[in-house]
PDB file of N, CA and C in Angstrom:
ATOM      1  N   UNK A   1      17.087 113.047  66.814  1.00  0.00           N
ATOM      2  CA  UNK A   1      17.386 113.816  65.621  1.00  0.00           C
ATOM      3  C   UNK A   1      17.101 112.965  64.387  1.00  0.00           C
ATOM      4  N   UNK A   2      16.765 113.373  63.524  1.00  0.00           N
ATOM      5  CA  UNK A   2      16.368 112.962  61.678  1.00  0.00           C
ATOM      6  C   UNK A   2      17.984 112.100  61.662  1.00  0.00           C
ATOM      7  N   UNK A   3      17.673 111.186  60.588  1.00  0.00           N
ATOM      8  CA  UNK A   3      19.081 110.398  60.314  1.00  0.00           C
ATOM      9  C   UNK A   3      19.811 111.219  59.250  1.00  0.00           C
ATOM     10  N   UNK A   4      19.413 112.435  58.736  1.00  0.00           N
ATOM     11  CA  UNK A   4      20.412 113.414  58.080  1.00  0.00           C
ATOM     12  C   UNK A   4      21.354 114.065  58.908  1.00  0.00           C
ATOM     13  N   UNK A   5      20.885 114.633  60.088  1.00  0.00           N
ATOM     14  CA  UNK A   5      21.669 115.062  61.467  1.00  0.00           C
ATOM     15  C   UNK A   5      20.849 116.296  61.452  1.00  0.00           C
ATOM     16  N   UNK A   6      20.991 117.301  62.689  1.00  0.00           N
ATOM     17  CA  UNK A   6      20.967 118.373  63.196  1.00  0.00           C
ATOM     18  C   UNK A   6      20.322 119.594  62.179  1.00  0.00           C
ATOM     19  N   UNK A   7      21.592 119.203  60.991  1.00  0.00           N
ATOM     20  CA  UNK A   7      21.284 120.513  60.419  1.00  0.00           C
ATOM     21  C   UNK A   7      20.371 120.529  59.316  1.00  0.00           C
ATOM     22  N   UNK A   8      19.719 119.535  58.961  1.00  0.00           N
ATOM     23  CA  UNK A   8      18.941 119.399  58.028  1.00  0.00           C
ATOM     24  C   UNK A   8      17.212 119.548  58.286  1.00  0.00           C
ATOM     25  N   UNK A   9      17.595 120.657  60.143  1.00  0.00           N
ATOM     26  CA  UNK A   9      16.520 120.963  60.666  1.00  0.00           C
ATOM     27  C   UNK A   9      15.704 122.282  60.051  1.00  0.00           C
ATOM     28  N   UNK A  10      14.521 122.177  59.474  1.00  0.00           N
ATOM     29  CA  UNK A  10      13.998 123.644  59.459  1.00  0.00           C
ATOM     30  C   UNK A  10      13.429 124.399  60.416  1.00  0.00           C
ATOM     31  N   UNK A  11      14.070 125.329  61.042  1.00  0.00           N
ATOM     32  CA  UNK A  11      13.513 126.072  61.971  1.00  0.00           C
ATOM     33  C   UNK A  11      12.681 127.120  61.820  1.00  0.00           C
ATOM     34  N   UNK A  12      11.621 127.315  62.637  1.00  0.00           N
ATOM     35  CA  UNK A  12      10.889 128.175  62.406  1.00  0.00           C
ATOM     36  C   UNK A  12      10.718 129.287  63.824  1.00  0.00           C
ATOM     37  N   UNK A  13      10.230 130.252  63.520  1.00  0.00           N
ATOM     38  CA  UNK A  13       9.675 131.773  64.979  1.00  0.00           C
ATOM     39  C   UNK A  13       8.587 131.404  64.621  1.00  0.00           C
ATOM     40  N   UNK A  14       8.019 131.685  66.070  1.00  0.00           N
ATOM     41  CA  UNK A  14       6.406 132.016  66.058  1.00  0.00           C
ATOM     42  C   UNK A  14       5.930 133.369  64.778  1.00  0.00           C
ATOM     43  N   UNK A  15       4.746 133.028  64.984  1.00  0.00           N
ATOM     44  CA  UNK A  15       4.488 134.147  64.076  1.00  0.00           C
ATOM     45  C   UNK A  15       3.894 135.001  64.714  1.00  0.00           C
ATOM     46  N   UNK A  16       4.199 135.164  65.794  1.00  0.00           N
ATOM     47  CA  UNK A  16       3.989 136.619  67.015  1.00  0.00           C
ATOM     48  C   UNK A  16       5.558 137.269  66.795  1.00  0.00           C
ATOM     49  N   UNK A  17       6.489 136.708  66.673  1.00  0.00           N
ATOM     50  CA  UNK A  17       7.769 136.997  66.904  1.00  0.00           C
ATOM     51  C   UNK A  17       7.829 137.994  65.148  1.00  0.00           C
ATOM     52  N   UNK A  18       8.873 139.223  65.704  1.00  0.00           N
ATOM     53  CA  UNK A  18       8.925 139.790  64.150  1.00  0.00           C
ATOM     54  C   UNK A  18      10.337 139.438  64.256  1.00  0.00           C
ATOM     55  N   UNK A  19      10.482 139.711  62.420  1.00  0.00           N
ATOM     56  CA  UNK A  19      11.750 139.306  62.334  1.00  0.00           C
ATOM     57  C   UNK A  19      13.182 140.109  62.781  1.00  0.00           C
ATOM     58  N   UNK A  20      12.811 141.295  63.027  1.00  0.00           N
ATOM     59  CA  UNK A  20      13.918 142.259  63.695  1.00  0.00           C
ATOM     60  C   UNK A  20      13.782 143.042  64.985  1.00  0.00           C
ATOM     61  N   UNK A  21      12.796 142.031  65.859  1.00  0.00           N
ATOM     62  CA  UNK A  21      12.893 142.161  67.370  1.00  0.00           C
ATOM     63  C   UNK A  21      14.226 141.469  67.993  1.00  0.00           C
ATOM     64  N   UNK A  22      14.349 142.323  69.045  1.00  0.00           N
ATOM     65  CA  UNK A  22      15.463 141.818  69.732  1.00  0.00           C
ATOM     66  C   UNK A  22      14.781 141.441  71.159  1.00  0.00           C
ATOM     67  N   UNK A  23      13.586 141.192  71.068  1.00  0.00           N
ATOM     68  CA  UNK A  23      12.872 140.005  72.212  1.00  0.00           C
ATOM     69  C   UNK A  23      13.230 139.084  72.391  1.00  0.00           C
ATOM     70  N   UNK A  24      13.102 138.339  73.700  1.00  0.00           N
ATOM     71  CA  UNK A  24      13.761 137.057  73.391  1.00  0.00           C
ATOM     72  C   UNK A  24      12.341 136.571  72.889  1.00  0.00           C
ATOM     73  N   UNK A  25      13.122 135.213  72.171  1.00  0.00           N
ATOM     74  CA  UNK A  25      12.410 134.058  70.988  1.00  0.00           C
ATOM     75  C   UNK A  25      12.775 133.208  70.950  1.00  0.00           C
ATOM     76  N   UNK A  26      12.218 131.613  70.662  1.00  0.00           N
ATOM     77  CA  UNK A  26      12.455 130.879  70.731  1.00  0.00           C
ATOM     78  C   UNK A  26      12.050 130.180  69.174  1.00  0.00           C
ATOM     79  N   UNK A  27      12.994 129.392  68.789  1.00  0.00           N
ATOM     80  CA  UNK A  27      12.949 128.795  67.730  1.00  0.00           C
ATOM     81  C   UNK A  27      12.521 127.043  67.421  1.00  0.00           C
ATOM     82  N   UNK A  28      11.635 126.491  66.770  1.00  0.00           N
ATOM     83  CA  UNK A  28      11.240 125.263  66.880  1.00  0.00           C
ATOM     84  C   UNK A  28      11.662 125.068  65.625  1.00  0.00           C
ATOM     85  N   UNK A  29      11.445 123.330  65.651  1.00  0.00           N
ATOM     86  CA  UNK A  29      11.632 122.368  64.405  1.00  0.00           C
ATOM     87  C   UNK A  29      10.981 120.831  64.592  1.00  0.00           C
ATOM     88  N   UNK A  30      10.510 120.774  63.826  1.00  0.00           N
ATOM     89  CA  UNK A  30      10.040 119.257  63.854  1.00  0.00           C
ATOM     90  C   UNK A  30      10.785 118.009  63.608  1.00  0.00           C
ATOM     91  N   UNK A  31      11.123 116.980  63.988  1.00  0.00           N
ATOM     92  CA  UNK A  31      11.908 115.831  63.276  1.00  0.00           C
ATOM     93  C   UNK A  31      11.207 114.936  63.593  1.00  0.00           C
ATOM     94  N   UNK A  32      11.003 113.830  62.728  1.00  0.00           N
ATOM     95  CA  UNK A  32      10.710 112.570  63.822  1.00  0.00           C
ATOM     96  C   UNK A  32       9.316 112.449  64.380  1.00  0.00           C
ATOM     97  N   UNK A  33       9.487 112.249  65.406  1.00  0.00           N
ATOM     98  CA  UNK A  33       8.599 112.104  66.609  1.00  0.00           C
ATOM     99  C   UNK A  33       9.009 112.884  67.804  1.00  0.00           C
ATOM    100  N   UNK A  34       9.613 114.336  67.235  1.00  0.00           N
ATOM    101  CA  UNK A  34      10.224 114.961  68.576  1.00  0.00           C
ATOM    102  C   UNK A  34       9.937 116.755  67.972  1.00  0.00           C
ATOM    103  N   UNK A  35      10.378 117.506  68.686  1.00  0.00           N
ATOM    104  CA  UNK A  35       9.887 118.663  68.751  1.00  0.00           C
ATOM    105  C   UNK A  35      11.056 119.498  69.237  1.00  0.00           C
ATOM    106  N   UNK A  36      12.073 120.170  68.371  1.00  0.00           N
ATOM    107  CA  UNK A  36      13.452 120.783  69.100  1.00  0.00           C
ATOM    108  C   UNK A  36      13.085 122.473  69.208  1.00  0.00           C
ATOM    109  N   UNK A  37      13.782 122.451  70.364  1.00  0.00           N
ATOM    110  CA  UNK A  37      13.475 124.259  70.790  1.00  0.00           C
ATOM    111  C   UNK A  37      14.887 124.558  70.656  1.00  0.00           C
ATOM    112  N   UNK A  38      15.120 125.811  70.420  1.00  0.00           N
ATOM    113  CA  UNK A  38      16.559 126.536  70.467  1.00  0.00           C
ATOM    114  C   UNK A  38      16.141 128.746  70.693  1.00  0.00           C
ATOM    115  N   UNK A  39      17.341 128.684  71.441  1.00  0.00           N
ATOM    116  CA  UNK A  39      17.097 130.299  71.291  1.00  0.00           C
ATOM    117  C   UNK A  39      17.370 130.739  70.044  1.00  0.00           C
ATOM    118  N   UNK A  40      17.061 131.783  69.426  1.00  0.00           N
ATOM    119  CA  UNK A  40      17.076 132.228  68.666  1.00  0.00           C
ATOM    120  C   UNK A  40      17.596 133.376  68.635  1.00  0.00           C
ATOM    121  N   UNK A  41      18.333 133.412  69.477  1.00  0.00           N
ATOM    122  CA  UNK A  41      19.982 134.776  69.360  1.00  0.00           C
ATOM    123  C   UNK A  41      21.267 133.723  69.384  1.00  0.00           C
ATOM    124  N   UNK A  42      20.960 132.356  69.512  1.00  0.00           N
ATOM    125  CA  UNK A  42      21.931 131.578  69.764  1.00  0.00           C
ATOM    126  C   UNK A  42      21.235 130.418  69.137  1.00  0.00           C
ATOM    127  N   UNK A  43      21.514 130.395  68.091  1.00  0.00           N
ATOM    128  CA  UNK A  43      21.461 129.082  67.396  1.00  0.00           C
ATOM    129  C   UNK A  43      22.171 128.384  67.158  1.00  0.00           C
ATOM    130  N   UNK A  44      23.380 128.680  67.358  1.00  0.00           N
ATOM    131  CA  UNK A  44      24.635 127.219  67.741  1.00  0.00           C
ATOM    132  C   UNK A  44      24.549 126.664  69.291  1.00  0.00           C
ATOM    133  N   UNK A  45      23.664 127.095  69.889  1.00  0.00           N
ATOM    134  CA  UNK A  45      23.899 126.857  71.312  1.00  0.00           C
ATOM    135  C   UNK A  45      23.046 125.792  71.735  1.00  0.00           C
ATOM    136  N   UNK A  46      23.013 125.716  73.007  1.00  0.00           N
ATOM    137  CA  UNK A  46      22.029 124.672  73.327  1.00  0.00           C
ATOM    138  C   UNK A  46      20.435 124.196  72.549  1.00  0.00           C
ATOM    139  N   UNK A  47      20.246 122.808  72.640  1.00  0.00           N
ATOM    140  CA  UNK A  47      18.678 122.354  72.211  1.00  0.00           C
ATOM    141  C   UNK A  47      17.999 121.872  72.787  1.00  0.00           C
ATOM    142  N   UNK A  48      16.557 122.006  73.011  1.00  0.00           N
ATOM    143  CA  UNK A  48      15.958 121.322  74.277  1.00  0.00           C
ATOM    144  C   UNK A  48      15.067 120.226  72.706  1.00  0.00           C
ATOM    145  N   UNK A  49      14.955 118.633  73.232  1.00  0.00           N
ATOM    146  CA  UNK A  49      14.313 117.849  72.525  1.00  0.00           C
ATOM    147  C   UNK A  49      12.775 117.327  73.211  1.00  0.00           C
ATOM    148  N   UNK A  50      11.743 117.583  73.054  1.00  0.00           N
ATOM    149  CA  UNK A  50      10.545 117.222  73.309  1.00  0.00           C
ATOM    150  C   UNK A  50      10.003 116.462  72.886  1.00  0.00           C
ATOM    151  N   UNK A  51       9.355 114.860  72.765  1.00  0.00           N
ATOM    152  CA  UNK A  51       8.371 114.452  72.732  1.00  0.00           C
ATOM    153  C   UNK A  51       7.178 115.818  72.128  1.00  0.00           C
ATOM    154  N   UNK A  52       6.207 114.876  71.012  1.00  0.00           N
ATOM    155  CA  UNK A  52       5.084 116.111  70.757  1.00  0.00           C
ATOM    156  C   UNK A  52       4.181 116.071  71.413  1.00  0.00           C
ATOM    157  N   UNK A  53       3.964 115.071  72.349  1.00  0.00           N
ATOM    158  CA  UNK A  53       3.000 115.260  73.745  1.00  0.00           C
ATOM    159  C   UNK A  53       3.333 116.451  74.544  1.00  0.00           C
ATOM    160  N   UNK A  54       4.819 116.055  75.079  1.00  0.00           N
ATOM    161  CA  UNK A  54       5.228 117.303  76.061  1.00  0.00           C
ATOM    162  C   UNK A  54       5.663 118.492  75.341  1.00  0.00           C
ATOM    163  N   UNK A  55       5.637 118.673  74.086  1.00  0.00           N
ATOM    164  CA  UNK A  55       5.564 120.624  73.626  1.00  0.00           C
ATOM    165  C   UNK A  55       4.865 120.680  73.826  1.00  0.00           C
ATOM    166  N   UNK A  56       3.386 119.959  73.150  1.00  0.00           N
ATOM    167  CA  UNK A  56       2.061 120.336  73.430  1.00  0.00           C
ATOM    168  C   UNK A  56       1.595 120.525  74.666  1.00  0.00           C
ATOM    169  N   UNK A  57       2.065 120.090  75.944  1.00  0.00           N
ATOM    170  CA  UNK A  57       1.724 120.553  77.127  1.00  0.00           C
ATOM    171  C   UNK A  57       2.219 121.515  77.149  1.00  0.00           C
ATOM    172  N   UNK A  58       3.969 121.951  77.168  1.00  0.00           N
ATOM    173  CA  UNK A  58       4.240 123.009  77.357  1.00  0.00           C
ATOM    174  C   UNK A  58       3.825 124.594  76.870  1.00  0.00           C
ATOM    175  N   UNK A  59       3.128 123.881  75.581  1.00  0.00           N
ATOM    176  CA  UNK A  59       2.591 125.388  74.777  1.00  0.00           C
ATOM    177  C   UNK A  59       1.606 125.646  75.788  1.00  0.00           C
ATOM    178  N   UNK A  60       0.793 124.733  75.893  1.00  0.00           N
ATOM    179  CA  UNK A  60      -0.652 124.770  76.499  1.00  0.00           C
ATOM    180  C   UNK A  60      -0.020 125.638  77.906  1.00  0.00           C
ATOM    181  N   UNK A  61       0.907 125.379  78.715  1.00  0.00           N
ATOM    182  CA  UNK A  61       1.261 126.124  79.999  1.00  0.00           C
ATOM    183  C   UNK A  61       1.304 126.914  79.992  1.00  0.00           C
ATOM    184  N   UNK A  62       1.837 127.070  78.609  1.00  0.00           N
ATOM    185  CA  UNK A  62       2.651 128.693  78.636  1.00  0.00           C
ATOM    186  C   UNK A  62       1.618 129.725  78.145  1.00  0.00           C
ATOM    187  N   UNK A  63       0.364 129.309  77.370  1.00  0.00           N
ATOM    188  CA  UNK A  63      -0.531 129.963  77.461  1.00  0.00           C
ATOM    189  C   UNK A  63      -1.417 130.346  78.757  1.00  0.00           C
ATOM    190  N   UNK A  64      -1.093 129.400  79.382  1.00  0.00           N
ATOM    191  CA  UNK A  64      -1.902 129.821  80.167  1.00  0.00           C
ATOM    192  C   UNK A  64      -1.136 130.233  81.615  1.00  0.00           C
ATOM    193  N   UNK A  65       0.064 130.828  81.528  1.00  0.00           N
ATOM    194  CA  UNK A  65       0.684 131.513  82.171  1.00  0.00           C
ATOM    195  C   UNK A  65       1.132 131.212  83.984  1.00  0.00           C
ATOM    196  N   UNK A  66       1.162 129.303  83.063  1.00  0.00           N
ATOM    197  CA  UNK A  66       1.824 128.890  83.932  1.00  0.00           C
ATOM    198  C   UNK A  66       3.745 128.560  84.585  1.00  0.00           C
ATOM    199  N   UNK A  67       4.314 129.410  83.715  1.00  0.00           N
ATOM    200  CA  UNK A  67       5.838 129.502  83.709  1.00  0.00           C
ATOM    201  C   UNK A  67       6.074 131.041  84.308  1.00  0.00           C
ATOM    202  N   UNK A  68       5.512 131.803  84.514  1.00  0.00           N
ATOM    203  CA  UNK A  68       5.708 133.299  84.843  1.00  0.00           C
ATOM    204  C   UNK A  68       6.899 132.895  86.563  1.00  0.00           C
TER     205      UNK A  68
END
């Protein structure tokens, strides 16, 4: 995490995601040298922290529809 803490994260939706779907979505932020995911019906809830190597794999998977 940034040495401000947690909340001084800007999160962002894909920009596939609209803003008043009730799809699930996932929410990112950059800090650092890391890459935080959070749901985005639950943003007090859990955070997954990535390395920007391993989002970047994971995007890459998930395009190519390797998580199904």
């Amino acid at each position: 995490m940034p040495e401000s803490g947690p909340s001084a994260l800007r999160w962002r939706r894909s920009s596939y995601s609209h803003n008043n779907s009730q799809q699930q979505c996932v929410e990112v932020a950059e800090a650092a040298h890391v890459v935080c995911v959070r749901d985005s019906k639950d943003p007090a809830g859990p955070r997954l922290t990535l390395g920007r190597d391993a989002f970047r794999g994971l995007v890459e998977r998930v395009k190519a529809g390797g998580l199904e």
